[in-house]
C-alpha atoms as a PDB file:
ATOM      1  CA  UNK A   1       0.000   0.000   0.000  1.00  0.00           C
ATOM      2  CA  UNK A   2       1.745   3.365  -0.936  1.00  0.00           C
ATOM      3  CA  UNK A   3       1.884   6.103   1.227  1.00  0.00           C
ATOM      4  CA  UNK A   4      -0.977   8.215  -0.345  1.00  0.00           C
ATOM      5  CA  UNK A   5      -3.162   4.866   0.313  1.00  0.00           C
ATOM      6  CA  UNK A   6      -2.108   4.544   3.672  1.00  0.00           C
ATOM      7  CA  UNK A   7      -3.209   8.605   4.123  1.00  0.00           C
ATOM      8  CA  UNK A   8      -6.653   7.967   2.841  1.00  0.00           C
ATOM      9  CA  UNK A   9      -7.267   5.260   4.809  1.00  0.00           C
ATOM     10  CA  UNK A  10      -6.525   7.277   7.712  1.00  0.00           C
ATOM     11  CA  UNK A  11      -8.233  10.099   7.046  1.00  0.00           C
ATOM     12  CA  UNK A  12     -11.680   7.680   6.477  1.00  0.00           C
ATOM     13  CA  UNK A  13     -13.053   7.423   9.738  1.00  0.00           C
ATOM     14  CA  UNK A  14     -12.999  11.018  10.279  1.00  0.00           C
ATOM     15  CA  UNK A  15     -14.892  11.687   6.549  1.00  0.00           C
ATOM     16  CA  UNK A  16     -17.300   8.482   7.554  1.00  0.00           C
ATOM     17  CA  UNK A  17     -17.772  10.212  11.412  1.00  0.00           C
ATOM     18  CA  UNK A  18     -18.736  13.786   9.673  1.00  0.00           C
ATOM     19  CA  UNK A  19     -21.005  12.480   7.008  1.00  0.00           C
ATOM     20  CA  UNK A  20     -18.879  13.506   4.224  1.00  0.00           C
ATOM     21  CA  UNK A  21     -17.596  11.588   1.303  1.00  0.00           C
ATOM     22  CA  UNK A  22     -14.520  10.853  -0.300  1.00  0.00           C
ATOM     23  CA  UNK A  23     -13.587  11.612  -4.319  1.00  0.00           C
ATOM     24  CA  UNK A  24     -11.101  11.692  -6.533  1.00  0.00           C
ATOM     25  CA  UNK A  25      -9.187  14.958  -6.643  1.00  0.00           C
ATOM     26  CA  UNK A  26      -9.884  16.096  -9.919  1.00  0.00           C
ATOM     27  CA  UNK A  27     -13.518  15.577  -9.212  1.00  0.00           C
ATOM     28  CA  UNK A  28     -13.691  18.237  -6.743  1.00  0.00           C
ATOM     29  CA  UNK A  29     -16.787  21.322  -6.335  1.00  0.00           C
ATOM     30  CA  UNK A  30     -15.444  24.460  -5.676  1.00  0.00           C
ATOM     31  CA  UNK A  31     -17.396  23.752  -2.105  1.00  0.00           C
ATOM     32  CA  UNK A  32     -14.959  20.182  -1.745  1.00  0.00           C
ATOM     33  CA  UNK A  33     -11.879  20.091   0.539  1.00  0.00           C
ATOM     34  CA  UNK A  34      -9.070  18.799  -1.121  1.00  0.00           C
ATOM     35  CA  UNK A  35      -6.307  17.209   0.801  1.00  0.00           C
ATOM     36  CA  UNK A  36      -2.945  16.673   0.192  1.00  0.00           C
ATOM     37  CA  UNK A  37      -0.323  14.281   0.899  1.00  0.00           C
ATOM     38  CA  UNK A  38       3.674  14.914   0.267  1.00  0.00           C
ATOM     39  CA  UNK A  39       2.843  17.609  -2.128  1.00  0.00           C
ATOM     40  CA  UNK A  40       0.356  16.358  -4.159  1.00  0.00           C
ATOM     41  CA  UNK A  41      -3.525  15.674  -3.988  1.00  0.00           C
ATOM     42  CA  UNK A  42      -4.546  12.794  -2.629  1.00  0.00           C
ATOM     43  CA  UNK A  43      -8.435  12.603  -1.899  1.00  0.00           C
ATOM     44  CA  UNK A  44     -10.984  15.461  -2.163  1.00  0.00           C
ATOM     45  CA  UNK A  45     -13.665  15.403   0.535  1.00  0.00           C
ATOM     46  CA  UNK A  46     -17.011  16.485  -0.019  1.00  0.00           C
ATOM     47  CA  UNK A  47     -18.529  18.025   2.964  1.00  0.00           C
ATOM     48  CA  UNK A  48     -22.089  17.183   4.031  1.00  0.00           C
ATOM     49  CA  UNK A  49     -25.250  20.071   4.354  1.00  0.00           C
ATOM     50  CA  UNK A  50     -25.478  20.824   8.165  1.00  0.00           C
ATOM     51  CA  UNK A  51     -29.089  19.549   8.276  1.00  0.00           C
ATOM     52  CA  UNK A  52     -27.602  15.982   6.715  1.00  0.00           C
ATOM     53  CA  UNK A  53     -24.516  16.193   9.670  1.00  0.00           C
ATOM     54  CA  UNK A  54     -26.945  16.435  12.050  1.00  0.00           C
ATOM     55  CA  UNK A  55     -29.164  13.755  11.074  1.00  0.00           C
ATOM     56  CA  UNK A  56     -25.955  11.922  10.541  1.00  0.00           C
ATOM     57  CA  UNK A  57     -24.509  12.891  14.202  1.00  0.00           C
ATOM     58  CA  UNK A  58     -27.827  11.343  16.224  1.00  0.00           C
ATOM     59  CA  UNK A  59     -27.938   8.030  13.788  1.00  0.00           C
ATOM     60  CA  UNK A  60     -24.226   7.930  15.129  1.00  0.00           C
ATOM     61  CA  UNK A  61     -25.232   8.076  18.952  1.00  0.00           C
ATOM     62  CA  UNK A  62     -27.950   5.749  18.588  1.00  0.00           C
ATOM     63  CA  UNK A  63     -25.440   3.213  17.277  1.00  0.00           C
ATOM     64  CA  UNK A  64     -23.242   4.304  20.193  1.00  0.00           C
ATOM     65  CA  UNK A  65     -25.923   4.056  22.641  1.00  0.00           C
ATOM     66  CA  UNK A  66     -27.003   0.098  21.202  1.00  0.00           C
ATOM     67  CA  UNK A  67     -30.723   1.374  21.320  1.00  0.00           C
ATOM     68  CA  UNK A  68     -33.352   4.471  19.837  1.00  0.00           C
ATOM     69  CA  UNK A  69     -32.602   7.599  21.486  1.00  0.00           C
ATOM     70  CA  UNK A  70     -36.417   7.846  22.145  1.00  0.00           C
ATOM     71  CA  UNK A  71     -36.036   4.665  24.831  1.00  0.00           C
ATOM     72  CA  UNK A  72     -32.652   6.459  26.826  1.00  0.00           C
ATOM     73  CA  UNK A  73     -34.003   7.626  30.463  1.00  0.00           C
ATOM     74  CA  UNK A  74     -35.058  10.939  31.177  1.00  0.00           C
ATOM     75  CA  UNK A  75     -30.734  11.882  32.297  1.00  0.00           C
ATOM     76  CA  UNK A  76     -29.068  10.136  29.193  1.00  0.00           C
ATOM     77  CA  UNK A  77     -31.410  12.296  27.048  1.00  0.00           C
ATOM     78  CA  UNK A  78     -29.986  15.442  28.932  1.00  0.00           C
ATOM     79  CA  UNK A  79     -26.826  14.434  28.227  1.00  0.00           C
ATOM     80  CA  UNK A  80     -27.268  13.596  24.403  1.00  0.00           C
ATOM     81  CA  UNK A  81     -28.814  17.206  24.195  1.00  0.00           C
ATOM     82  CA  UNK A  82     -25.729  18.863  26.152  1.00  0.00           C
ATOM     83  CA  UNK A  83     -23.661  16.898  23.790  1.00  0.00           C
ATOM     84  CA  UNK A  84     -25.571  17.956  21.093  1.00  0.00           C
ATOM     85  CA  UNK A  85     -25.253  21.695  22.068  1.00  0.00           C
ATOM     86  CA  UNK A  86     -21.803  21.638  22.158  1.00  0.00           C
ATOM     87  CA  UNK A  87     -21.862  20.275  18.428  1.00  0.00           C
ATOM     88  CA  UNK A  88     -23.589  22.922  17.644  1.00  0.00           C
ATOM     89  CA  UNK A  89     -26.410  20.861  16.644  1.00  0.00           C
ATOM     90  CA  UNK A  90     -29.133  23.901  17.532  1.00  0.00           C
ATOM     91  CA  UNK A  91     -27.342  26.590  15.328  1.00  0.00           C
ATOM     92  CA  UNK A  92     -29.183  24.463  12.458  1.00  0.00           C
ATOM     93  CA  UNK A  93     -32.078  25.671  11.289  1.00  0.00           C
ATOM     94  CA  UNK A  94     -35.010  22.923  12.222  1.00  0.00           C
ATOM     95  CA  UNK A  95     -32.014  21.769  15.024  1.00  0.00           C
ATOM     96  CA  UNK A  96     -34.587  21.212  18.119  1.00  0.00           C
ATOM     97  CA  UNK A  97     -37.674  19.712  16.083  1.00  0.00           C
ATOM     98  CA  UNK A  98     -34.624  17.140  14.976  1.00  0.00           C
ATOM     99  CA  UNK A  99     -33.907  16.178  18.587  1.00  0.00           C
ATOM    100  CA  UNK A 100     -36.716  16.542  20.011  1.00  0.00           C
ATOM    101  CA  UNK A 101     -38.184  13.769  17.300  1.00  0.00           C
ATOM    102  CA  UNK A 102     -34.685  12.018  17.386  1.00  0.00           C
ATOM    103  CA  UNK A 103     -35.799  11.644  21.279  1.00  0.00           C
ATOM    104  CA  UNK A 104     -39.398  11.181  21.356  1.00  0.00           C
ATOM    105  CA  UNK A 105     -39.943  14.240  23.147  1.00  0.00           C
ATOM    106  CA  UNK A 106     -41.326  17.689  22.299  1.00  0.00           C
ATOM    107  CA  UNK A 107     -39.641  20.868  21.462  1.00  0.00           C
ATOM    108  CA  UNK A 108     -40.182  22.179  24.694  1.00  0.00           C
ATOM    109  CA  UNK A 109     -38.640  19.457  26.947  1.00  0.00           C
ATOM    110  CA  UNK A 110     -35.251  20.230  24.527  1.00  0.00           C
ATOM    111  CA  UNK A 111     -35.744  23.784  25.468  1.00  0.00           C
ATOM    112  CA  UNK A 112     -36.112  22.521  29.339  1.00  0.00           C
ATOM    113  CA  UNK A 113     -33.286  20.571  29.015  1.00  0.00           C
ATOM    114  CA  UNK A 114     -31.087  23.616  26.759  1.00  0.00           C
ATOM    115  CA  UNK A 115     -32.205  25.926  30.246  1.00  0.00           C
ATOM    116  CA  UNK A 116     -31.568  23.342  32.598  1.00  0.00           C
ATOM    117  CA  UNK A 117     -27.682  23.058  31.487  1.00  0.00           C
ATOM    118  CA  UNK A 118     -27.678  27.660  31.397  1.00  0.00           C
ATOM    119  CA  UNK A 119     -28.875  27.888  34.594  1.00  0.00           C
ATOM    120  CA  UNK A 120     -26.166  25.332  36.651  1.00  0.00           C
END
């Protein structure tokens, strides 16, 4: 395996853990991150929408967590939202109707739980 082949398959997990996906170089969108490996372009990485991320970020915990999100207890959905907000995850437009169906709770227990963490 060259070097180059060794640096893509590095670099992977991270692309799979965002969401994105991996093309050749000289298929790359003026919106594609290109990287580079001793000097010369190696893989181009096509970044997801931050609506798909998201969606893509709680299919990832669920896998994490062995189970829905909706079935977690009452604290382990705190902490997914914390999580969450640290992510980001409620700068995206539609971000709390996501988690709050992700969880099987309404908007306003995410809101609850977003001014539980703001007022410790």
């Amino acid at each position: 395996m060259s070097g180059e082949e060794r640096f893509i398959t590095a670099v992977k997990p991270l692309v799979d853990a965002i969401g994105g996906e991996m093309l050749p170089p000289d298929e790359a969108g003026p919106d594609d991150v290109v990287l580079a490996w001793e000097g010369a372009d190696a893989v181009a990485v096509r970044l997801p929408q931050l609506a798909d991320s998201l969606d893509h970020i709680l299919a990832a915990m669920e896998r994490r967590m062995g189970m829905p999100l909706a079935e977690l207890d009452r604290k382990a959905k705190q902490e997914i939202v914390r999580t969450l907000e640290a992510r980001g995850a409620f700068a995206v437009r539609h971000g709390v109707e996501t988690v709050a169906s992700a969880l099987g709770v309404s908007r306003f227990t995410v809101y609850n739980y977003l001014n539980r963490e703001k007022g410790s």
